[in-house]
Protein backbone atom coordinates (compact mmCIF):
# COMPACT_ATOMS: atom_id res chain seq x y z
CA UNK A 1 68.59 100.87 15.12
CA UNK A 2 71.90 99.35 15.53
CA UNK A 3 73.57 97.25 18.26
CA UNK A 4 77.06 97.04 19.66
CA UNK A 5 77.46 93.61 21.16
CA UNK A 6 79.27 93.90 24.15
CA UNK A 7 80.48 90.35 24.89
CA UNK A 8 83.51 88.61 22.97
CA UNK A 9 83.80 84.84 22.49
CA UNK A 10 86.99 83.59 24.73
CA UNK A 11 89.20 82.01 21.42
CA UNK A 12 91.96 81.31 23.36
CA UNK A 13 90.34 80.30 26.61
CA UNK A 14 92.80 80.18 30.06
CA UNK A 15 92.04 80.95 33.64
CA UNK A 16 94.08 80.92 37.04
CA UNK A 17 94.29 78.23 39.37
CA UNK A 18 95.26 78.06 43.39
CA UNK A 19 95.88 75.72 45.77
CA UNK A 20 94.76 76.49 49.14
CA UNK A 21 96.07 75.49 52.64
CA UNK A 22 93.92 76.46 55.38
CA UNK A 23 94.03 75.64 59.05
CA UNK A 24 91.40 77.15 61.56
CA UNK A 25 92.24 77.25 65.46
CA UNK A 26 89.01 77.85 66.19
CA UNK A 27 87.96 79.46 69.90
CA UNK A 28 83.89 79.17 69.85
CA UNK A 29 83.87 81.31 73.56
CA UNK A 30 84.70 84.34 71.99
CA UNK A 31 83.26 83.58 68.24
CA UNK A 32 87.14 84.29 67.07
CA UNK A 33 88.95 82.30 65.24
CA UNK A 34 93.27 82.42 63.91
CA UNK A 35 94.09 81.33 60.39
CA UNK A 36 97.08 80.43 58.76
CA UNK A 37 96.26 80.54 54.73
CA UNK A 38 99.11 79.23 52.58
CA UNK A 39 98.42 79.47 49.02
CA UNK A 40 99.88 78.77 45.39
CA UNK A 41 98.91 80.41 42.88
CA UNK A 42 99.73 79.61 38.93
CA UNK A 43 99.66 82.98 36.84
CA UNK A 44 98.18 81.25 33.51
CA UNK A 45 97.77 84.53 31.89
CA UNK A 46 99.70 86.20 29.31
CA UNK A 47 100.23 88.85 31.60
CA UNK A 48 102.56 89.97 34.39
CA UNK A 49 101.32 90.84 37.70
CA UNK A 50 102.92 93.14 39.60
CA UNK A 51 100.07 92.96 42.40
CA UNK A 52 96.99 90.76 44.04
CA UNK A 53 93.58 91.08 45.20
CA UNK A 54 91.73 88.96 47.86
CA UNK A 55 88.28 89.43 49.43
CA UNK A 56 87.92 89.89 53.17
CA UNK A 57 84.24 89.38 53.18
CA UNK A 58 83.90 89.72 56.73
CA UNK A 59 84.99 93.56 57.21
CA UNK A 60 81.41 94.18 55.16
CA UNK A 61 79.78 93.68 58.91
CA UNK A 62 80.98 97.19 60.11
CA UNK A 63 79.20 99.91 60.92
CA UNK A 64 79.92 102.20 58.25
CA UNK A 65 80.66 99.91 55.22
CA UNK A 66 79.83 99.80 51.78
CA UNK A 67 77.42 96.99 52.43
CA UNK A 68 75.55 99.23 55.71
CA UNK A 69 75.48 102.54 53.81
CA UNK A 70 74.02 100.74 50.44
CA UNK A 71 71.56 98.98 52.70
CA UNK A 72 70.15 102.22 54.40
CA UNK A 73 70.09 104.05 51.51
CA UNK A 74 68.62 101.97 48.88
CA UNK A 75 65.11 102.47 48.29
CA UNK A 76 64.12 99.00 48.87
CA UNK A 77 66.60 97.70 51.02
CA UNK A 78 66.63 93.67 51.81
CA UNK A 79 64.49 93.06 54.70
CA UNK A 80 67.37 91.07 56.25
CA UNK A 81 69.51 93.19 56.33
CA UNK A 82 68.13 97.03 56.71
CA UNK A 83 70.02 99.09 59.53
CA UNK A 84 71.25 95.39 61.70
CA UNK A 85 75.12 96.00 60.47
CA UNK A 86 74.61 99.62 61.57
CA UNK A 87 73.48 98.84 64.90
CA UNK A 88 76.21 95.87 65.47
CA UNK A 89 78.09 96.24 68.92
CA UNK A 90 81.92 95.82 68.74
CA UNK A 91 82.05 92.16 70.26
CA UNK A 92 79.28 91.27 67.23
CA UNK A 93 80.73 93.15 63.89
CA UNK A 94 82.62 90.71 61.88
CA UNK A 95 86.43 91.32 60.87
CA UNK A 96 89.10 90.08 59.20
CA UNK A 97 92.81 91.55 60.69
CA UNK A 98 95.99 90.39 58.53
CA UNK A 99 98.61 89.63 60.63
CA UNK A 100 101.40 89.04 57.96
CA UNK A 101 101.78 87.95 54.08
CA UNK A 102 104.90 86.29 53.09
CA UNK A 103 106.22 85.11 50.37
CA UNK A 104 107.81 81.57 50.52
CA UNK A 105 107.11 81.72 53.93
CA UNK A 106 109.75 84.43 54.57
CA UNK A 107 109.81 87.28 52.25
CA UNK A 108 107.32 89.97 54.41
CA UNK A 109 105.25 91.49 51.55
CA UNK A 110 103.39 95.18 51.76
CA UNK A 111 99.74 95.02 51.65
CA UNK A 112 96.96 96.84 51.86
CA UNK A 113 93.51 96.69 53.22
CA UNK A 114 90.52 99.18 51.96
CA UNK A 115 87.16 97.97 53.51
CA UNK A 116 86.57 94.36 52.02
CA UNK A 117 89.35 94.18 49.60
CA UNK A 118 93.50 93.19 50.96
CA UNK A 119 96.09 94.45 48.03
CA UNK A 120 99.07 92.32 48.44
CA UNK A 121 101.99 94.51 46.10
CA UNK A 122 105.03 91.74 44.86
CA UNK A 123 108.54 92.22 45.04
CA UNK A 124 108.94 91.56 41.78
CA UNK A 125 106.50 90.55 39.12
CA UNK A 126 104.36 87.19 38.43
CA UNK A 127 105.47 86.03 34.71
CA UNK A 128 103.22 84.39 33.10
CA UNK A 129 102.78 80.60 33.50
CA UNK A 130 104.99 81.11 36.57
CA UNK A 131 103.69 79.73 39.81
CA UNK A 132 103.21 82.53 43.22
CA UNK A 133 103.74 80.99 46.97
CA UNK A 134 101.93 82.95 49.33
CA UNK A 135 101.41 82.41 53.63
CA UNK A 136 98.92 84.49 55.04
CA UNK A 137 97.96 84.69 58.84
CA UNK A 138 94.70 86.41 59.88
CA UNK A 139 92.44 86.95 62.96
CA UNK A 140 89.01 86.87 62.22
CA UNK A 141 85.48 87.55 64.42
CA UNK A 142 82.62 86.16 63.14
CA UNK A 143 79.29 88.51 63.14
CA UNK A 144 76.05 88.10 63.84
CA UNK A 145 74.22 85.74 61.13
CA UNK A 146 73.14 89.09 58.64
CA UNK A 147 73.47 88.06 55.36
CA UNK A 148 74.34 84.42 54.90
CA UNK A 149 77.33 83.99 56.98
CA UNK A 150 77.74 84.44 60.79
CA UNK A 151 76.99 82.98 64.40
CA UNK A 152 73.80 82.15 65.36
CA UNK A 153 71.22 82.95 63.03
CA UNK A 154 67.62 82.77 63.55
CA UNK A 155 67.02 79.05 63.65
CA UNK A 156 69.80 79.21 65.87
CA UNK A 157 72.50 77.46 64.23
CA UNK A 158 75.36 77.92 65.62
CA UNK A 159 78.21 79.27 62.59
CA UNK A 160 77.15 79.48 58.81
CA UNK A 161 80.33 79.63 57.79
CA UNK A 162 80.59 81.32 54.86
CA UNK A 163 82.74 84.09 53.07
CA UNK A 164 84.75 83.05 56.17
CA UNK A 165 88.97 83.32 54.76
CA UNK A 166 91.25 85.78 52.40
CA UNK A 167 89.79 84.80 49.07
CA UNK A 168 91.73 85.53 45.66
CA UNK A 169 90.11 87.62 43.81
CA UNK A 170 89.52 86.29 39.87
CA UNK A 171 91.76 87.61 37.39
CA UNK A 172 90.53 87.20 33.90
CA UNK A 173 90.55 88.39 30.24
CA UNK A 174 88.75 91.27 31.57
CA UNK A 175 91.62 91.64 34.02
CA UNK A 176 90.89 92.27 38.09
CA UNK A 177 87.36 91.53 39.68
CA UNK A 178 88.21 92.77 42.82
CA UNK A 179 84.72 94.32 43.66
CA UNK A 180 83.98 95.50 47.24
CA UNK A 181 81.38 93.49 48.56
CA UNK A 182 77.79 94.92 49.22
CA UNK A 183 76.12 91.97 49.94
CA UNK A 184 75.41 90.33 46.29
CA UNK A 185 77.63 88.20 44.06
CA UNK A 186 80.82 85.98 44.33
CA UNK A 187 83.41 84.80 41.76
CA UNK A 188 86.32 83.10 42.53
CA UNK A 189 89.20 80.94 40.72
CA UNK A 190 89.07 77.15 40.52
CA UNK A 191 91.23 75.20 42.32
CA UNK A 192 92.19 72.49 45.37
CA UNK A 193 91.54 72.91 48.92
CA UNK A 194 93.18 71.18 51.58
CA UNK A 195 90.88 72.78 55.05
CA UNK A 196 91.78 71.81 58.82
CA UNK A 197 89.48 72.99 61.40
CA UNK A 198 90.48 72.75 64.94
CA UNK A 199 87.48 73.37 67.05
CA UNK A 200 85.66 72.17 70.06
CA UNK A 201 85.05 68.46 69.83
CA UNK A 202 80.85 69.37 70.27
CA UNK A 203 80.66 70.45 66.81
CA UNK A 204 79.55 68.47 63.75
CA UNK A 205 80.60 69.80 60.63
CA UNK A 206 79.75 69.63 57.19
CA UNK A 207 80.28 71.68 54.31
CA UNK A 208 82.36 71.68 50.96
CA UNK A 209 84.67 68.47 50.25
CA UNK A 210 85.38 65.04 51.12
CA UNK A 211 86.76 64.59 54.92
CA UNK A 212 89.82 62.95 55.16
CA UNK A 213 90.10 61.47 58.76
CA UNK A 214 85.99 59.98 58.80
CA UNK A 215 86.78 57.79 61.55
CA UNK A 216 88.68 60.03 64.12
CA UNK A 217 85.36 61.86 64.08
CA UNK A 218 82.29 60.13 64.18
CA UNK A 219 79.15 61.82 63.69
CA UNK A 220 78.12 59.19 61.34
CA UNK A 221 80.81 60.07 59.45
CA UNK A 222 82.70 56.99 60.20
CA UNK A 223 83.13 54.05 57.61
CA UNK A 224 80.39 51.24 59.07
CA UNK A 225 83.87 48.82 58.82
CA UNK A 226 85.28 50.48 61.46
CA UNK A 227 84.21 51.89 65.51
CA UNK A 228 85.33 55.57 66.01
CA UNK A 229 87.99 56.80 66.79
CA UNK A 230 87.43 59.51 68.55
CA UNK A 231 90.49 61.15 69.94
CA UNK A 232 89.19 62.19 73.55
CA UNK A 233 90.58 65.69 74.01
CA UNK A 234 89.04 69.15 74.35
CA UNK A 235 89.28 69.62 69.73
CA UNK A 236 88.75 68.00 66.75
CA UNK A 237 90.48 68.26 63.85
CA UNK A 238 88.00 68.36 60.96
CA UNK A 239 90.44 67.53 57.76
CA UNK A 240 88.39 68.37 53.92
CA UNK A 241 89.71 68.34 50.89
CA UNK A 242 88.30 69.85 47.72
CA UNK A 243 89.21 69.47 44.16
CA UNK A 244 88.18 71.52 40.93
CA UNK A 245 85.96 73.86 43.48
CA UNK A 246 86.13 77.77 43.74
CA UNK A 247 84.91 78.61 46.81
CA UNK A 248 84.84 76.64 49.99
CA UNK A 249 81.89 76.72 53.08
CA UNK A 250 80.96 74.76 56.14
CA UNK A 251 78.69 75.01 58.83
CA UNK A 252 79.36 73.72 62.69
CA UNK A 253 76.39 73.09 65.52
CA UNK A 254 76.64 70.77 68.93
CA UNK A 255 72.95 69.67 68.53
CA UNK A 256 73.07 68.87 64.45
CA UNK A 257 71.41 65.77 63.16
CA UNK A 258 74.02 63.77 60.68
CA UNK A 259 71.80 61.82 58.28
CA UNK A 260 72.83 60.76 54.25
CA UNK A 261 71.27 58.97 51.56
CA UNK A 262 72.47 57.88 48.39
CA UNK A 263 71.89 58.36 44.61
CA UNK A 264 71.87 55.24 42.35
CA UNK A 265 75.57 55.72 40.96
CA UNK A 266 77.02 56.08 44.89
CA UNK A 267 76.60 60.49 45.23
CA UNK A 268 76.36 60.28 48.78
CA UNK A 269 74.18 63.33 49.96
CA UNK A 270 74.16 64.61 53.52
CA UNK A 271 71.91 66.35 55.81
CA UNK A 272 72.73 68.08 58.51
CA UNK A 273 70.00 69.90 60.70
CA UNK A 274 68.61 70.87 64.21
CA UNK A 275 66.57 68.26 66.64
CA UNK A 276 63.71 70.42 65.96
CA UNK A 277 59.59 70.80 65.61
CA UNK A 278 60.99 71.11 61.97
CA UNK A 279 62.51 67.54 62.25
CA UNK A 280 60.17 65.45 60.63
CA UNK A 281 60.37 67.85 57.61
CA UNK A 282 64.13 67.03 56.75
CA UNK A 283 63.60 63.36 57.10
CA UNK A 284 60.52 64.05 54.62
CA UNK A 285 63.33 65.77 52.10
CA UNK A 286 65.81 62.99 51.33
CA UNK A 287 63.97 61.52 48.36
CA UNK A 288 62.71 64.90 47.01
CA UNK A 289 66.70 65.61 46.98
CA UNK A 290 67.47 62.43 45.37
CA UNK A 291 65.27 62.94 42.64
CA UNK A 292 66.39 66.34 42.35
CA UNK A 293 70.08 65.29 41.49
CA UNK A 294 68.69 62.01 39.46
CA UNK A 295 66.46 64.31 37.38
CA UNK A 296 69.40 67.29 36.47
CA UNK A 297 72.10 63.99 35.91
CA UNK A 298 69.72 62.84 33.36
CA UNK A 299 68.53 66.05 31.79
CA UNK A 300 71.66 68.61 32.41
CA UNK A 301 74.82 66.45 33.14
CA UNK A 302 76.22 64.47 35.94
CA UNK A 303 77.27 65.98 38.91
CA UNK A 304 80.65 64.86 39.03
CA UNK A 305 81.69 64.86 42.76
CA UNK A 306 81.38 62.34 45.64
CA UNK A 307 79.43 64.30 47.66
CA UNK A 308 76.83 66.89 48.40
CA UNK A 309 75.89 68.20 52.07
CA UNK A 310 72.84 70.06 52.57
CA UNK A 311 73.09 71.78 55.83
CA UNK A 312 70.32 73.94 58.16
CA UNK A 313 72.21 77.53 58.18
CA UNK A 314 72.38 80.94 56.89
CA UNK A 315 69.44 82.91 55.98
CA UNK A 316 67.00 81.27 53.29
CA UNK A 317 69.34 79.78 51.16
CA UNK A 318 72.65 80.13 49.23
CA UNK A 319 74.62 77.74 47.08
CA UNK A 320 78.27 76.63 47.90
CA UNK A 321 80.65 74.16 45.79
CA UNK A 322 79.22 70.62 47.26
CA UNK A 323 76.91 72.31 49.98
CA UNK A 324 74.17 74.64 50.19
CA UNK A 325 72.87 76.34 53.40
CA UNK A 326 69.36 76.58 54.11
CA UNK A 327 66.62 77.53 56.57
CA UNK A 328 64.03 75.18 57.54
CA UNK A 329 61.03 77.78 58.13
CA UNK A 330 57.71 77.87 56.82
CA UNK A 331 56.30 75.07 54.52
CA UNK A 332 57.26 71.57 53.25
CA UNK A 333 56.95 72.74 50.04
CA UNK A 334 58.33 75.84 50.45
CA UNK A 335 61.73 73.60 52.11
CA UNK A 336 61.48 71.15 49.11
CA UNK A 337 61.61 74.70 46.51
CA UNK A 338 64.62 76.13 48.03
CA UNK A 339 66.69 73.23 48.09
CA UNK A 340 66.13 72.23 44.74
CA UNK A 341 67.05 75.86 43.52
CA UNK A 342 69.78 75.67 45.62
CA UNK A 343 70.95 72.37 44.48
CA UNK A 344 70.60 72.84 40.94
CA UNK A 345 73.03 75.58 41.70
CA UNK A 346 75.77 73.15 41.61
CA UNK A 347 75.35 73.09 37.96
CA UNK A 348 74.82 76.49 37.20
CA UNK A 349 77.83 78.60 38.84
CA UNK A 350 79.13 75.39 40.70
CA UNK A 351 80.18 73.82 37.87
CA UNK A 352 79.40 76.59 35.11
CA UNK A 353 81.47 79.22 36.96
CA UNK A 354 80.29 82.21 35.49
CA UNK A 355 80.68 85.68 37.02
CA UNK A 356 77.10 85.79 39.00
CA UNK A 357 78.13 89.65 39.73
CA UNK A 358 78.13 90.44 35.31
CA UNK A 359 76.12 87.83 34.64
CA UNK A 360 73.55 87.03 37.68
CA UNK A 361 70.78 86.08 34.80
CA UNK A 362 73.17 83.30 33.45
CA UNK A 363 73.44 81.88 37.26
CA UNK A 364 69.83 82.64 38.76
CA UNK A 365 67.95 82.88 35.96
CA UNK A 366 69.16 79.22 34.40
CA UNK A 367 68.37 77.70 38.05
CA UNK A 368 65.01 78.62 38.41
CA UNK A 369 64.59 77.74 34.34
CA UNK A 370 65.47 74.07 35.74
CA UNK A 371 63.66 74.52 38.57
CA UNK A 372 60.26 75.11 37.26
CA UNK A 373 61.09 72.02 35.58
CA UNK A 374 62.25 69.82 38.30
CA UNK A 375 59.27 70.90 40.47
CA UNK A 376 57.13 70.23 37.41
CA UNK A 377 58.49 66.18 37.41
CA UNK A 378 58.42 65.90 41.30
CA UNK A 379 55.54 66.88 42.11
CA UNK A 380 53.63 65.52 38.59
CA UNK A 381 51.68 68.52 38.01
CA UNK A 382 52.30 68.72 33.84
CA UNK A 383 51.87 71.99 34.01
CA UNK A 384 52.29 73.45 30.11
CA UNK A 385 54.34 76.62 31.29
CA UNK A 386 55.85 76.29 34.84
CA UNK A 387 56.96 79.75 35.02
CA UNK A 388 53.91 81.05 34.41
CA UNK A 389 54.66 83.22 38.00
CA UNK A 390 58.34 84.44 36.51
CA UNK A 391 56.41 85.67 33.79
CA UNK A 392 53.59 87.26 35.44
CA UNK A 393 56.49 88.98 37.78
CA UNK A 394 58.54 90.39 34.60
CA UNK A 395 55.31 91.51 32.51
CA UNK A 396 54.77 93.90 35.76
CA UNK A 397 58.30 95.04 35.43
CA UNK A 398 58.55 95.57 32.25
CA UNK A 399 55.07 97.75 32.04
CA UNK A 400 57.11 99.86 34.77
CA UNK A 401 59.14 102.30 35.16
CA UNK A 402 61.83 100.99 36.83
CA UNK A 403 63.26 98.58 34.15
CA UNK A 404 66.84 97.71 33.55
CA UNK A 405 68.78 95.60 31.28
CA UNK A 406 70.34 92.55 32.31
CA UNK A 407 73.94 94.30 31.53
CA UNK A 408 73.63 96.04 34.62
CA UNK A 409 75.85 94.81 36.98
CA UNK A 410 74.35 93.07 40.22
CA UNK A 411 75.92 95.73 42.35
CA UNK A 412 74.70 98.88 40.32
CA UNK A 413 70.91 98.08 40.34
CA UNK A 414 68.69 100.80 41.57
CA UNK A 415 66.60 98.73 43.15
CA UNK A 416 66.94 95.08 44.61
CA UNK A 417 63.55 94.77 43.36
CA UNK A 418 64.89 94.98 39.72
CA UNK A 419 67.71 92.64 40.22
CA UNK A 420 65.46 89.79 41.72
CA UNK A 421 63.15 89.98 38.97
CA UNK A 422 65.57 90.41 36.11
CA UNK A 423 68.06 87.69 37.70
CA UNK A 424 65.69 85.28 38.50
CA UNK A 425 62.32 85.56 36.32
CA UNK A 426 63.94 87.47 33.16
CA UNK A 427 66.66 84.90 33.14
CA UNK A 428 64.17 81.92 32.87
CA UNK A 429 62.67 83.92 30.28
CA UNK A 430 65.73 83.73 28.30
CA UNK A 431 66.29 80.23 28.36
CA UNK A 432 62.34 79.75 28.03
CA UNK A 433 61.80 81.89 24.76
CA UNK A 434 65.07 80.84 23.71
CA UNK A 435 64.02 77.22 23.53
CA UNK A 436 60.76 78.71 21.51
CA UNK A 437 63.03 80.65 18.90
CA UNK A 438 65.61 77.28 17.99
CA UNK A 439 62.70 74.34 19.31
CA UNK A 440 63.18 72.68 22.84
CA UNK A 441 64.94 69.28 21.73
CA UNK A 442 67.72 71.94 20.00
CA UNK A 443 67.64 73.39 23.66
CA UNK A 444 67.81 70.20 25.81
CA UNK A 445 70.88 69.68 23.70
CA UNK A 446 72.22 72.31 24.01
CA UNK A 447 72.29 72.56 27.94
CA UNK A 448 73.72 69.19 28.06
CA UNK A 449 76.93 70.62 25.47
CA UNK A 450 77.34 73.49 27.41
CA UNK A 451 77.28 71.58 30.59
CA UNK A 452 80.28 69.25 29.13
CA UNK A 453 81.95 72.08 27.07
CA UNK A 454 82.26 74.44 29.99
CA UNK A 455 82.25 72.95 33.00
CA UNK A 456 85.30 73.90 35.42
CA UNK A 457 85.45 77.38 33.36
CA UNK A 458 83.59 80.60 33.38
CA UNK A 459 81.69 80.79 30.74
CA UNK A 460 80.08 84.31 29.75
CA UNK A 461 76.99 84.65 27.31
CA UNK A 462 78.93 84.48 23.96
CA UNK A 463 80.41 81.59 24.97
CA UNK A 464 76.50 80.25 25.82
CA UNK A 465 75.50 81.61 21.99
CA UNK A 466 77.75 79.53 20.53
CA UNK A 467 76.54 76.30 21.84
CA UNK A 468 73.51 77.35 21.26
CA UNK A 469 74.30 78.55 17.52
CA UNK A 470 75.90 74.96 17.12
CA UNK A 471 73.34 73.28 17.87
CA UNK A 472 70.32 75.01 16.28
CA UNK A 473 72.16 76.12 12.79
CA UNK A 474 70.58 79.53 13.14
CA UNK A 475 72.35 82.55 14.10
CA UNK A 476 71.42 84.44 17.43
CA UNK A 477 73.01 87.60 18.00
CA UNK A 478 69.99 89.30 17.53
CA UNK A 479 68.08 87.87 20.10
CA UNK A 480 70.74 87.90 22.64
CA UNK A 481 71.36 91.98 21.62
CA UNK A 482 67.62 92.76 21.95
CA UNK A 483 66.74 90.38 25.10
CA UNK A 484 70.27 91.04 27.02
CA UNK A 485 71.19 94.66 26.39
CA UNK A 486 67.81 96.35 25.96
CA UNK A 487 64.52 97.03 27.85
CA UNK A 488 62.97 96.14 24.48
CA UNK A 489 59.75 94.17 24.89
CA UNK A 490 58.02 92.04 22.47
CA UNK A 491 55.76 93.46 20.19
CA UNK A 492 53.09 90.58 19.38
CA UNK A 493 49.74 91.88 16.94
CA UNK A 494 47.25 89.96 15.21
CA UNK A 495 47.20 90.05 11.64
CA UNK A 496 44.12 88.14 10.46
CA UNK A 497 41.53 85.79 11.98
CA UNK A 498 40.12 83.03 9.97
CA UNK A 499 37.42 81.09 11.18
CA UNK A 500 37.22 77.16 10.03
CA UNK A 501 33.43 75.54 8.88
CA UNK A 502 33.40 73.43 11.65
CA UNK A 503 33.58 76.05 14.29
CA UNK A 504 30.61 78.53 13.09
C-alpha cells in the first residue's frame, strides 16, 4: 500500500499582517450598532493581489443561509442550533450591511457580498511586500445568542460579542481561505488592534486586549493610585488595544461582576460574570484558573500577554485571543473543565495559529491532550491514562460505520458526531500514542519547541513532524500518513505467553 503525503513543510515561511482600526457607536435599544473599520494591510506574499476577502459572520443568522440549511439538513444537527436561525423574525436575524470601502479614505472601491463572504476587487494590484489602506463603514444587527455570538443568550447576558466586524480573510501558501461560514472554524491573520466602543455607560466590558483609558471607566478597572474618572454622560468609550492577536471579542452586561486575580509573574486574569445563584461558583474558580495558566507556563510555554479575561457569555464555551466566553450552568466541575479547555486554547490556536477549519485535530485535539493532563494535576487524581473517555469515545467510532479521516475538512463532515469525536478524542489520541511511539520526555520537549518555534504563525502538521522528528531522531511520516489520512486502526495480536516460576 502506498501513501501520498498531502502536507508540505513551509521552507520559506511568511504570512500577512493587518492593522485594525475599529470604532463601534453602539445603540443597545435597537441591538444595532455603526462601524467605521480602517485597516492596513501588508501583502508579504510573493504574489500580487488583484482582490480581497473578509468574513461577515453575522449574515450566517438568516433565514435561508448556508449555516440554517446545513443545520436542518444534517443528520445530527447541533442541538443549539437546529431550525432557531430559520425561525428568526426580521428585528432578531443578525446582519452585516457595507455602507462603503475606500481606499485611502477616498478611492470608492467595488465590492461584493455573497452570503457571509464581502469581495473587495482593487484598482490596481497589491505587489508584494507593498502595504493596502483600506476604510470600511458597516451597519450591523446583532442576532439572537445561536451559536456563540449574539444578544441575550440563555444565562441572559446581555451581547457575546463575537464574529462581530468585516474580518480579512487569511491568505496563505495555499492561497484564499475565504470559506462561507456554517457555524464551525475560524482563521484569521495576525496582527494589531486598536478597538473603541462607544456604548451606554451601564455596560462593563471585557474581552480581547489591554484597555487604554482604565481610569475614565471604572468597573474595577481603574489603577488603585487613582479615583475614577468617570466622564458623566449618557456613553463610554471603551479604548483596547491588541498586539500579535488574530481575532478580536468582547462581551458587555449592566449587572456583570468585575473581579481579577493574579499569576505569580503579574498575568492579571479577569472575571467577569452575572450576580447570580451561580455566584459563589466563579469566586470558587479563580485559583483553579491560576493553576491552570501556572501549570501550561511550566509544562507548554509562557503565555506571553498581560492579560486574560474570562467572561460569562456565549453558549458553552469558545476560545478568543486573551478571552474566552463561557456559560456558568450545571456543575462546579463541569465550570472548572470548560474553562481550562478553553484556556489552554490560548496556546493551541491562540498562539499556535493553525487553520482549526484543515486542521481542527491540531487545535481541539492538542487542548483536550493538555487538558486531561491539567485536570489530572488539579484535581490530584494520578490517574495512569486520563483520556481513558476520548478513547472509549473513538474505539466506538472507529468499530462504526461512519468513520472519517482527520483530512476531512471541519465543514465537509457528514456528521457533527464524527467531527467532535475525531477533533477532540482522535486528536488526543495523536499526541497520546505519539508520545508512546518517540517516549513522553521526547514529547514534553517537543511541545515546549513547537510552542517557541511557532508561536505567532500557523503552523500545519508537517511543520508539527518536524519538531517532533528533531527531537526524537526517528522519522515519522509513517505514523502521521496512517493516523492522519486513513481510517486505519491498529492491529495489536498476541504472539506468545510465557509464564514466570514464581507465578504458577
Amino acid at each position: 500500500m502506498s501513501f501520498c503525503f498531502c502536507f508540505s513543510a513551509q521552507i520559506s515561511y511568511w504570512q500577512q499582517e493587518i492593522k485594525y482600526d475599529i470604532d463601534v457607536d453602539f445603540n443597545h435599544q435597537i441591538h444595532q450598532f455603526n462601524l467605521s473599520e480602517e485597516i492596513t494591510y501588508t501583502n508579504n506574499s510573493p504574489d500580487d493581489l488583484n482582490k480581497v476577502f473578509f468574513h461577515l459572520y453575522y449574515n450566517a443568522f438568516q433565514p435561508g443561509s448556508m449555516m440554517d440549511v446545513r443545520s436542518r439538513t444534517i443528520a445530527d444537527p447541533d442541538s443549539r442550533v437546529g431550525n432557531r436561525i430559520y425561525h428568526l423574525k426580521e428585528n432578531e436575524i443578525g446582519f452585516q450591511k457595507i455602507i462603503s470601502v475606500k481606499e485611502n479614505g477616498k478611492n470608492d472601491l467595488k465590492f461584493n457580498v455573497q452570503g457571509t463572504i464581502l469581495e473587495v476587487l482593487l484598482n490596481k494590484p497589491l505587489r508584494s511586500g507593498k502595504k493596502l489602506n483600506l476604510n470600511i463603514l458597516c451597519h450591523s444587527q446583532i442576532p439572537l445568542q445561536i451559536r456563540r455570538t449574539g444578544r441575550y443568550n440563555k444565562e441572559n447576558v446581555a451581547y457575546s460579542m463575537t464574529q462581530w466586524y468585516p474580518k480579512m480573510c487569511e491568505y496563505d501558501y495555499e492561497g484564499w481561505h475565504s470559506n462561507p461560514y456554517i457555524g464551525r472554524e475560524f482563521h484569521g491573520v495576525w496582527g494589531e488592534y486598536n478597538v473603541v466602543i462607544n456604548i451606554d455607560s451601564s455596560f462593563i466590558l471585557g474581552g480581547t486586549g489591554i484597555i487604554q483609558n482604565p481610569n475614565e471607566l471604572g468597573y474595577g478597572y481603574e489603577n488603585n493610585k487613582f479615583q475614577s474618572k468617570k466622564i458623566n454622560n449618557n456613553k463610554l468609550k471603551w479604548k483596547f488595544k491588541a498586539e500579535n492577536v488574530h481575532d478580536f471579542a468582547w462581551a458587555a452586561d449592566p449587572f456583570f461582576i468585575h473581579e481579577e486575580t493574579k499569576l505569580s509573574n503579574g498575568t492579571v486574569i479577569h472575571f467577569l460574570h452575572k450576580d447570580d445563584s451561580l455566584n459563589n461558583n466563579w469566586k470558587l474558580l479563580q485559583p483553579y484558573a491560576v493553576k491552570c495558566f501556572e501549570y501550561m507556563n511550566e509544562n507548554y510555554g509562557v503565555y506571553p500577554y498581560k492579560q486574560y479575561s474570562i467572561i460569562q457569555g456565549g453558549d458553552g464555551g469558545m476560545e478568543y485571543p486573551m478571552c474566552t466566553l463561557i456559560t456558568a450552568e450545571g456543575s462546579f466541575r463541569g465550570l472548572v473543565s470548560v474553562t481550562v479547555h478553553e484556556s489552554i486554547h490560548s496556546w493551541f490556536q491562540g498562539l499556535l495559529g493553525t487553520n482549526e477549519s484543515k486542521y481542527e485535530w491540531m487545535d481541539e485535539g492538542f487542548c483536550t491532550y493538555a487538558q486531561s493532563e491539567v485536570m489530572n494535576y488539579l484535581y490530584n487524581e494520578r490517574k495512569l491514562n486520563p483520556l481513558l473517555r476520548q478513547y472509549k469515545s473513538y474505539i466506538r467510532l472507529a468499530n462504526s460505520n461512519f468513520q472519517e479521516p482527520l483530512t476531512t475538512h471541519a465543514d465537509f463532515y457528514n456528521l457533527n458526531y464524527v467531527y467532535g469525536v475525531n477533533a477532540y478524542n482522535k486528536g488526543s489520541i495523536f499526541l497520546n500514542q505519539l508520545g508512546y511511539i518517540i517516549g513522553s520526555q521526547d514529547l514534553k520537549s517537543g511541545m515546549k519547541k513547537y510552542f517557541e518555534n511557532w508561536k505567532y504563525k500557523h503552523p500545519n502538521p508537517t511543520d508539527f513532524k518536524k519538531i517532533m522528528e528533531q527531537e526524537s531522531g526517528l522519522e515519522l511520516d509513517w505514523y502521521f500518513e496512517q493516523f492522519i489520512e486513513t481510517i486505519n486502526k491498529i492491529d495489536y495480536s498476541v504472539y506468545s505467553v510465557q509464564v514466570s516460576k514464581s507465578n504458577k
